[in-house]
Protein backbone atom coordinates (compact mmCIF):
# COMPACT_ATOMS: atom_id res chain seq x y z
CA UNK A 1 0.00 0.00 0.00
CA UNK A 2 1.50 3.54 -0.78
CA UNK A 3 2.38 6.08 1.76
CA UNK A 4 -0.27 9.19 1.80
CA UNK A 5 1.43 12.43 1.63
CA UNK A 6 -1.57 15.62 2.27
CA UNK A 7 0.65 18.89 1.43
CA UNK A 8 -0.99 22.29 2.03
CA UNK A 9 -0.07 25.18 0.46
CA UNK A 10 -0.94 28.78 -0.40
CA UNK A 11 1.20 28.68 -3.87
CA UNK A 12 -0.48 26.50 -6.47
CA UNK A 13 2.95 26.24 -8.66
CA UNK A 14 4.73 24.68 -4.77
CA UNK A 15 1.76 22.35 -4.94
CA UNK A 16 2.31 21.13 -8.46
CA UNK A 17 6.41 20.39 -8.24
CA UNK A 18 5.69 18.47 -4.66
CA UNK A 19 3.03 16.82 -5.81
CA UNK A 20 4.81 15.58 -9.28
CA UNK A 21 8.13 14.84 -6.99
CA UNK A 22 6.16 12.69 -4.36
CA UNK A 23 3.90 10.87 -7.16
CA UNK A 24 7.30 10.09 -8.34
CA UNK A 25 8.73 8.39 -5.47
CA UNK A 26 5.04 6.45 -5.45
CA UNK A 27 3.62 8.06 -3.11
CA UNK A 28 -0.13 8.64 -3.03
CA UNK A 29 -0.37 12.70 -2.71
CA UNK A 30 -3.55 14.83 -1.78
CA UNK A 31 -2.91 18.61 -1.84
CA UNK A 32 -5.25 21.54 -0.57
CA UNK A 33 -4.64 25.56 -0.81
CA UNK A 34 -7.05 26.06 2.13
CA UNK A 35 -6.12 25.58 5.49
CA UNK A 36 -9.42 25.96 7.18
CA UNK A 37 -10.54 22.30 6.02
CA UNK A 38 -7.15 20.18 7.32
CA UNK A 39 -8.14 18.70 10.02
CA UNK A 40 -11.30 17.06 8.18
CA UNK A 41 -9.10 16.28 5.00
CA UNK A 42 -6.84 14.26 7.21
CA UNK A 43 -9.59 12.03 8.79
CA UNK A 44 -10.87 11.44 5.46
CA UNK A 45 -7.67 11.01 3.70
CA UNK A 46 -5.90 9.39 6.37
CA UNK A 47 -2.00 10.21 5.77
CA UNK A 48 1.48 8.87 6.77
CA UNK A 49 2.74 12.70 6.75
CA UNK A 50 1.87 16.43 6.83
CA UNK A 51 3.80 18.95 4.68
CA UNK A 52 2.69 22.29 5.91
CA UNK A 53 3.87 25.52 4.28
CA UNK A 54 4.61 27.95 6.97
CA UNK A 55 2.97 31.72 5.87
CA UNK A 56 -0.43 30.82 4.98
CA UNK A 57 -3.29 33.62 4.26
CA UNK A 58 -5.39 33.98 7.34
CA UNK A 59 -2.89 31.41 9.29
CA UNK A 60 0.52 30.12 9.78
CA UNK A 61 1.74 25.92 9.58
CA UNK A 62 3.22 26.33 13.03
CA UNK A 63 -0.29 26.68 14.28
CA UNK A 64 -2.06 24.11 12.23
CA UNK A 65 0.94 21.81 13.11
CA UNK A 66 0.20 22.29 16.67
CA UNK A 67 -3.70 21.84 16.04
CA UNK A 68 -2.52 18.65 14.41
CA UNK A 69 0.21 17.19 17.08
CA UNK A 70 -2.40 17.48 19.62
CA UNK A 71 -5.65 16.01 18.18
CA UNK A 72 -6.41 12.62 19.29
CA UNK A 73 -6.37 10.75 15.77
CA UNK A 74 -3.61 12.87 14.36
CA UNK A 75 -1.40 13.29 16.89
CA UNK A 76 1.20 10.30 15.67
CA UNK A 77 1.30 11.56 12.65
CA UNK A 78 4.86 13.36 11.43
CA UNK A 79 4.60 17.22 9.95
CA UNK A 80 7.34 19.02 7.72
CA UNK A 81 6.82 22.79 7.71
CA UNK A 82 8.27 24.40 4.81
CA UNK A 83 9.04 28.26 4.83
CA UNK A 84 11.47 31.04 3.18
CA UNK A 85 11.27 32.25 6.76
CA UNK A 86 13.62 29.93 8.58
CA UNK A 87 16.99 29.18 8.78
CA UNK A 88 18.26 25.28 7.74
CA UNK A 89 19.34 25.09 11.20
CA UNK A 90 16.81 25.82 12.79
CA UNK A 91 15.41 24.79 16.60
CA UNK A 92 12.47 22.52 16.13
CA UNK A 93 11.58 22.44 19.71
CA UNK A 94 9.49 25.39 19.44
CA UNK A 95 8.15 24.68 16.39
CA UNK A 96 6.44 20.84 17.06
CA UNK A 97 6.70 19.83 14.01
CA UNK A 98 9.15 16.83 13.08
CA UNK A 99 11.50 18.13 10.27
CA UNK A 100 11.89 21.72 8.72
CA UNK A 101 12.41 22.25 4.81
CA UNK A 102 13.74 25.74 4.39
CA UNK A 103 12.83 27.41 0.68
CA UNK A 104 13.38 27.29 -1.85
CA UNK A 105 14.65 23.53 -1.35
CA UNK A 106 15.62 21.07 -3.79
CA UNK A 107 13.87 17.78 -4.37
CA UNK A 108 15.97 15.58 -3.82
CA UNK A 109 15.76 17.14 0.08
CA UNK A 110 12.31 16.95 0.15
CA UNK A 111 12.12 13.45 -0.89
CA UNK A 112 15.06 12.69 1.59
CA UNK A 113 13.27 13.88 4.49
CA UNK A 114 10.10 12.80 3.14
CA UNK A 115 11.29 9.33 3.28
CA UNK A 116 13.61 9.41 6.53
CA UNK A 117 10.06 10.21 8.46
CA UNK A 118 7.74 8.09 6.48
CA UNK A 119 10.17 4.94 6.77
CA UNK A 120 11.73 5.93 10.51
């Protein structure tokens, strides 16, 4: 059975590449633009990993990640926020998410950490 991938993201063009990347490594790949409807997506879509963008109209990953990492079904599920905002290096502690993909990124570092969270 593939690994589900749901991506959200404000940019439909970073939707596309991910999408096409992840279908490419076989993985089964929902994407939204709208962040109000996540948390109902996920219980319907049911996926392996989260791939948040971080500067989202009207709200921000680090807050749905949080929203996610705390609800009772989706709690166990890993979340990559991606943002131009952040540093490589940055402290994840704060942020509760599992990994951090800085842009712009290459794909072969998305797919990397992608797969080290999916198969870890």
């Amino acid at each position: 059975m593939q690994k589900r991938i749901l991506v959200l993201d404000d940019n439909q063009d970073i939707l596309d590449i991910m999408s096409e990347a992840l279908i490419y490594q076989e993985f089964e790949v929902k994407v939204t633009l709208d962040s109000n409807n996540i948390i109902d997506l996920a219980k319907e879509f049911k996926p392996d990993l989260f791939i948040l963008d971080y500067h989202l109209a009207g709200s921000n990953g680090h807050e749905i990640c949080r929203h996610i990492k705390t609800h009772p079904d989706l709690g166990h599920i890993p979340v990559i926020i991606c943002s131009a905002y952040i540093q490589k290096d940055a402290d994840l502690s704060s942020w509760v998410c599992d990994d951090v993909i800085a842009k712009p990124f290459g794909l072969e570092e998305l797919t990397d950490k992608v797969n080290n969270l999916i198969e870890g």
